[in-house]
N, C-alpha and C. Protein backbone atom coordinates (compact mmCIF):
# COMPACT_ATOMS: atom_id res chain seq x y z
N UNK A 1 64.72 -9.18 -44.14
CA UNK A 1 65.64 -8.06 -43.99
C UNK A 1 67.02 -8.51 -44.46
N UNK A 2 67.66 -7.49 -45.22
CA UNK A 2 68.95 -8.15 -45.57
C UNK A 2 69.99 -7.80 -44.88
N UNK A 3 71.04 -8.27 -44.67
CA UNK A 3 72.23 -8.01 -44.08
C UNK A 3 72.91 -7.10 -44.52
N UNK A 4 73.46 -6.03 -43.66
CA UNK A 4 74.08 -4.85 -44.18
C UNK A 4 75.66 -5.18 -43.49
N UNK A 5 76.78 -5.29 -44.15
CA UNK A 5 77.93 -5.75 -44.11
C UNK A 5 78.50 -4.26 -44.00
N UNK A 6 79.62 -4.26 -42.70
CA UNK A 6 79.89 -2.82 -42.50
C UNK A 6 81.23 -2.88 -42.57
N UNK A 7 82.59 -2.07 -42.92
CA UNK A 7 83.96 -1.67 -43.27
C UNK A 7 84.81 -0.80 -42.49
N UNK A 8 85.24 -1.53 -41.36
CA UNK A 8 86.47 0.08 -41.13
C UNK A 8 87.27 0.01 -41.36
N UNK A 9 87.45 1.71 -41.98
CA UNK A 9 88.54 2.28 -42.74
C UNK A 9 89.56 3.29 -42.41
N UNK A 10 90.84 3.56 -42.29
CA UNK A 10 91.33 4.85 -42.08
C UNK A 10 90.79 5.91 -43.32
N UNK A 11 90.83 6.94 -42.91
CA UNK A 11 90.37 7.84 -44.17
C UNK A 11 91.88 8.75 -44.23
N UNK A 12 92.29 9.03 -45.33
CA UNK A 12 93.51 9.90 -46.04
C UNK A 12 93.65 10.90 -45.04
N UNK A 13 92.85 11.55 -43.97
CA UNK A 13 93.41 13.02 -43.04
C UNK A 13 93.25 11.99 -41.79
N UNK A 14 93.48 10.59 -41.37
CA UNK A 14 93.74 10.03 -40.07
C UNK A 14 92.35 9.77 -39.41
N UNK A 15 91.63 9.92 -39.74
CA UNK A 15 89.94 9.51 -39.10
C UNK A 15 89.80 8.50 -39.28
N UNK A 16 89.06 7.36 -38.68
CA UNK A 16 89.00 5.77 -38.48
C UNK A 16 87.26 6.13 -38.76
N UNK A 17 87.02 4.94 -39.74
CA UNK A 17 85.32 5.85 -40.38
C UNK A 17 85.12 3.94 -40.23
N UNK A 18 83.48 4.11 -40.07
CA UNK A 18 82.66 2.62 -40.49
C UNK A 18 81.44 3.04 -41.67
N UNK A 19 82.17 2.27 -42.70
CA UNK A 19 81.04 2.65 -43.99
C UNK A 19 80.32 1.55 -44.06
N UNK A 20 79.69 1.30 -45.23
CA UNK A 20 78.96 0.12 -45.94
C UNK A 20 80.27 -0.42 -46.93
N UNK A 21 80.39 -1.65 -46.45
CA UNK A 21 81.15 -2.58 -47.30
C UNK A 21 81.03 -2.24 -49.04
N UNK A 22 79.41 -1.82 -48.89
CA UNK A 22 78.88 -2.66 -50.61
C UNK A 22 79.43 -0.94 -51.18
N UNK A 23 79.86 0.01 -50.61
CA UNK A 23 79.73 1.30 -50.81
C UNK A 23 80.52 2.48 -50.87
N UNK A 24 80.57 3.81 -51.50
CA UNK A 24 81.65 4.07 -51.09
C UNK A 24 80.79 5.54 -50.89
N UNK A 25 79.69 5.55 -50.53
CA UNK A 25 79.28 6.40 -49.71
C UNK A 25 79.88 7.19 -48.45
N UNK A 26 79.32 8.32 -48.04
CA UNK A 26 79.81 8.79 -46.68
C UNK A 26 79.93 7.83 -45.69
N UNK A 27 80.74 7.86 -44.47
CA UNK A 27 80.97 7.12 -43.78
C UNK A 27 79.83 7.16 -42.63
N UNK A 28 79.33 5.93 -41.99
CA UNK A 28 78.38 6.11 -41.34
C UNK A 28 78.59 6.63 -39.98
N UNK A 29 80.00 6.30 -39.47
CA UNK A 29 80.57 7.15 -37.90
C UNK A 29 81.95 7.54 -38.56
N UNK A 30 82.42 8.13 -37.27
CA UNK A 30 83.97 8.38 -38.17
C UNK A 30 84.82 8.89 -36.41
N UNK A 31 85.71 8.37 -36.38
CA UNK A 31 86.77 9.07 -35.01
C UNK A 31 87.51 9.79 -35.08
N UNK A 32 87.73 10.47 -34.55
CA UNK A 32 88.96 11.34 -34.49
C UNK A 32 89.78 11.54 -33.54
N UNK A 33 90.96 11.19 -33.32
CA UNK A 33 92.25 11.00 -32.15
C UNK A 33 93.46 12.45 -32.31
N UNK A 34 93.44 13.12 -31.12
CA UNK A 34 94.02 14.17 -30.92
C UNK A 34 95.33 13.64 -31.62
N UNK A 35 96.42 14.75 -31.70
CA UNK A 35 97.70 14.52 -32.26
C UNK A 35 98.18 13.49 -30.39
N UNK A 36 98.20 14.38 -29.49
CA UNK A 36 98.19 13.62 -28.03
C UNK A 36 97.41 12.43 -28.20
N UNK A 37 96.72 12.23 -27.94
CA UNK A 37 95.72 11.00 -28.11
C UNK A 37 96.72 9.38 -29.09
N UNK A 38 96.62 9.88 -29.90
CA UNK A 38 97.60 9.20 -31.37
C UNK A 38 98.91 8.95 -30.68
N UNK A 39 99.69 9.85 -30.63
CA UNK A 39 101.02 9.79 -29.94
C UNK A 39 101.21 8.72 -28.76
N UNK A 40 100.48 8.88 -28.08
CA UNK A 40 100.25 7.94 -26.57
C UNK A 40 99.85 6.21 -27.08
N UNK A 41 98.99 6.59 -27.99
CA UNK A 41 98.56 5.33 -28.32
C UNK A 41 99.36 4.19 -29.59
N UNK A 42 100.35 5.33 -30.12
CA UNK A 42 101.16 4.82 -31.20
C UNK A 42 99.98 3.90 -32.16
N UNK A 43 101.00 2.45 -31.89
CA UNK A 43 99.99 1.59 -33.37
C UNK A 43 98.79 0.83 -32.80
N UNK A 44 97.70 1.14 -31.85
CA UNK A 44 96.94 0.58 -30.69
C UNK A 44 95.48 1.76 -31.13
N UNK A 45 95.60 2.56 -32.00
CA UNK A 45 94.91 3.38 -32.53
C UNK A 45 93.57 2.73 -33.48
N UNK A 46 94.03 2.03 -34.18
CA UNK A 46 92.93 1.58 -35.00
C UNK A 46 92.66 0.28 -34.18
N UNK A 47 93.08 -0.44 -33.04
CA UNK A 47 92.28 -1.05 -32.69
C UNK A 47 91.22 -0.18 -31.18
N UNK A 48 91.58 0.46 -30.79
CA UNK A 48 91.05 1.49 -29.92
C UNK A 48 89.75 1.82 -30.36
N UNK A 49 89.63 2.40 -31.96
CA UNK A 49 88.70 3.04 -32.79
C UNK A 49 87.45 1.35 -33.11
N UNK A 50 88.32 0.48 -33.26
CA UNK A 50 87.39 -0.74 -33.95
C UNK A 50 86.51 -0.83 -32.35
N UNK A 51 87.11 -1.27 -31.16
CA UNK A 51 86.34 -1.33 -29.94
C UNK A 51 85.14 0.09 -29.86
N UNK A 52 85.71 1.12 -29.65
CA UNK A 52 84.40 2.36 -29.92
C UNK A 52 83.62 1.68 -30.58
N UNK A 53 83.49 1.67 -32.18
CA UNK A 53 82.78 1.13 -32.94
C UNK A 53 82.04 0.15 -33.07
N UNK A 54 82.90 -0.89 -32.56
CA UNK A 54 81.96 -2.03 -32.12
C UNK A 54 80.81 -1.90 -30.83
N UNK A 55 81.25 -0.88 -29.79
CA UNK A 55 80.29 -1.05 -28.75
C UNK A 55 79.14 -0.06 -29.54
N UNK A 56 79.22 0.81 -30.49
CA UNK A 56 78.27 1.70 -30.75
C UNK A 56 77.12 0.59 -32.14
N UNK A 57 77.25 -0.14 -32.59
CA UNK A 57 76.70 -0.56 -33.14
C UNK A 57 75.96 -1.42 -32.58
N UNK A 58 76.40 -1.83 -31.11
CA UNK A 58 75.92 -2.82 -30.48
C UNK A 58 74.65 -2.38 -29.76
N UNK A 59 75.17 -1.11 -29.40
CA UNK A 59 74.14 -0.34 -28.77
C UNK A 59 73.23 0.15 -29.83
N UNK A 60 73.63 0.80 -30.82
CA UNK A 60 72.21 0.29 -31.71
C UNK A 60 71.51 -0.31 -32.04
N UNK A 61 72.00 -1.57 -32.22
CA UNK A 61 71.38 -2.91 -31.97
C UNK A 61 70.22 -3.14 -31.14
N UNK A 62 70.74 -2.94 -30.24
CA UNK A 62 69.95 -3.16 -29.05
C UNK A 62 68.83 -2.01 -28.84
N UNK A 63 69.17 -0.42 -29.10
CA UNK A 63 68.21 0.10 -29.33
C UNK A 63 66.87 -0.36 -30.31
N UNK A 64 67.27 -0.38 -31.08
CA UNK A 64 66.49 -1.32 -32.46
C UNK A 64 66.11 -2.27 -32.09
N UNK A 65 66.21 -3.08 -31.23
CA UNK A 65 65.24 -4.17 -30.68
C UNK A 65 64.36 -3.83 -29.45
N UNK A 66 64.83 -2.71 -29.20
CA UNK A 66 63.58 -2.33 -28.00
C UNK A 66 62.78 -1.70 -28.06
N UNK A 67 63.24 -0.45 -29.18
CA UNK A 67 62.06 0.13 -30.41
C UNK A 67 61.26 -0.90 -30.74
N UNK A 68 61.46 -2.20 -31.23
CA UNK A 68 60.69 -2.71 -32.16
C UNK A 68 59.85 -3.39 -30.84
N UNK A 69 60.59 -3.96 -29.78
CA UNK A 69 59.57 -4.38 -28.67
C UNK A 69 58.56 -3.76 -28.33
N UNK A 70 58.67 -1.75 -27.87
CA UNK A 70 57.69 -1.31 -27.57
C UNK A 70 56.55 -1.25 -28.82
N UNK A 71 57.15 -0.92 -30.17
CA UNK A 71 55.98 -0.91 -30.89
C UNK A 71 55.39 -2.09 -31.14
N UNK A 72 55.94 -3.23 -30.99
CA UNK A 72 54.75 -4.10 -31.09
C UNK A 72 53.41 -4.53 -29.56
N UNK A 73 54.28 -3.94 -28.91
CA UNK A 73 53.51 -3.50 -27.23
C UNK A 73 52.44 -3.12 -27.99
N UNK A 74 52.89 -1.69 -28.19
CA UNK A 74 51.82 -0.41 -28.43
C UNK A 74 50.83 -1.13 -29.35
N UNK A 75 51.16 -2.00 -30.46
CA UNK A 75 50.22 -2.65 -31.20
C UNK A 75 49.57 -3.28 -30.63
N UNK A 76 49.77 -4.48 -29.42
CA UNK A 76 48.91 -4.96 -29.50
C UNK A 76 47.93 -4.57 -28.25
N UNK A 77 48.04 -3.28 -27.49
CA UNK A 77 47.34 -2.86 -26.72
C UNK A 77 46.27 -2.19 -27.53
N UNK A 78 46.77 -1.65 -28.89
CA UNK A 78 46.17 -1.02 -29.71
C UNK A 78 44.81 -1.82 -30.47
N UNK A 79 45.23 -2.90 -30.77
CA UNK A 79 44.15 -4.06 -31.25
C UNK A 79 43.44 -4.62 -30.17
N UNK A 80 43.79 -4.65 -28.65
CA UNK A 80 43.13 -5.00 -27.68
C UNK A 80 41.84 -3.95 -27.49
N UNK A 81 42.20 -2.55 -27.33
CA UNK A 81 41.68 -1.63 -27.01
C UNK A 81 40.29 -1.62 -28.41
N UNK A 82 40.86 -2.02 -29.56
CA UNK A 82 39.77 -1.70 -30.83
C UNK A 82 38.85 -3.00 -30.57
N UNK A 83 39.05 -3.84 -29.54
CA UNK A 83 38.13 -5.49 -29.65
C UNK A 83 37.11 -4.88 -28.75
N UNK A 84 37.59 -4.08 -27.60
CA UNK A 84 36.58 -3.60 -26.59
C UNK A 84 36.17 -2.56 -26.56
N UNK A 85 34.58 -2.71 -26.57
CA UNK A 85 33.40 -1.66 -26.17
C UNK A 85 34.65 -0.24 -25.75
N UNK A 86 34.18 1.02 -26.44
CA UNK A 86 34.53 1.65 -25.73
C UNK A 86 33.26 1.96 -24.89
N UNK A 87 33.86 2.79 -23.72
CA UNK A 87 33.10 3.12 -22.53
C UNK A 87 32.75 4.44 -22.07
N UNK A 88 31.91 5.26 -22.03
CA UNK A 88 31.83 6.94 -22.16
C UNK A 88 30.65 6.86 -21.00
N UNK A 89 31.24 7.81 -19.81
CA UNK A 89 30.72 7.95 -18.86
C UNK A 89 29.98 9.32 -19.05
């Protein structure tokens, strides 16, 4: 599997986006901070947006490894189940 190298960016209308480094594709998330929101937070904004971002990838992460845990579950109950007799009462 190869490594997918990810970029955050401000975008030209104030949205804090995470693309593909290699890319200049759509952005894969993107934030958006009220005019309030912004104001309060002054220059603490794009690191505010990098923390979001970072916990959401993390949590994908981690989804994606527990996906891949159950399906290899499901596999190998699946190859267990094809070794043994089925049974029909």
């Amino acid at each position: 599997m190869s490594d997918m190298f990810l970029e955050i960016i401000e975008l030209e209308d104030g949205q804090i986006a995470l693309r593909r480094a290699d890319s200049d594709d759509a952005p894969i998330m993107k934030i958006s901070f009220s005019d309030d929101v912004r104001a309060q937070l002054e220059d603490e904004c794009i690191d505010v947006a990098k923390v979001m971002l970072t916990a959401g990838i993390h949590m994908i992460s981690d989804l994606n490894v527990q996906a891949a845990s159950v399906s290899a579950l499901e596999n190998d109950s699946e190859d267990e189940a094809e070794s043994q007799p089925q049974i029909i009462h």
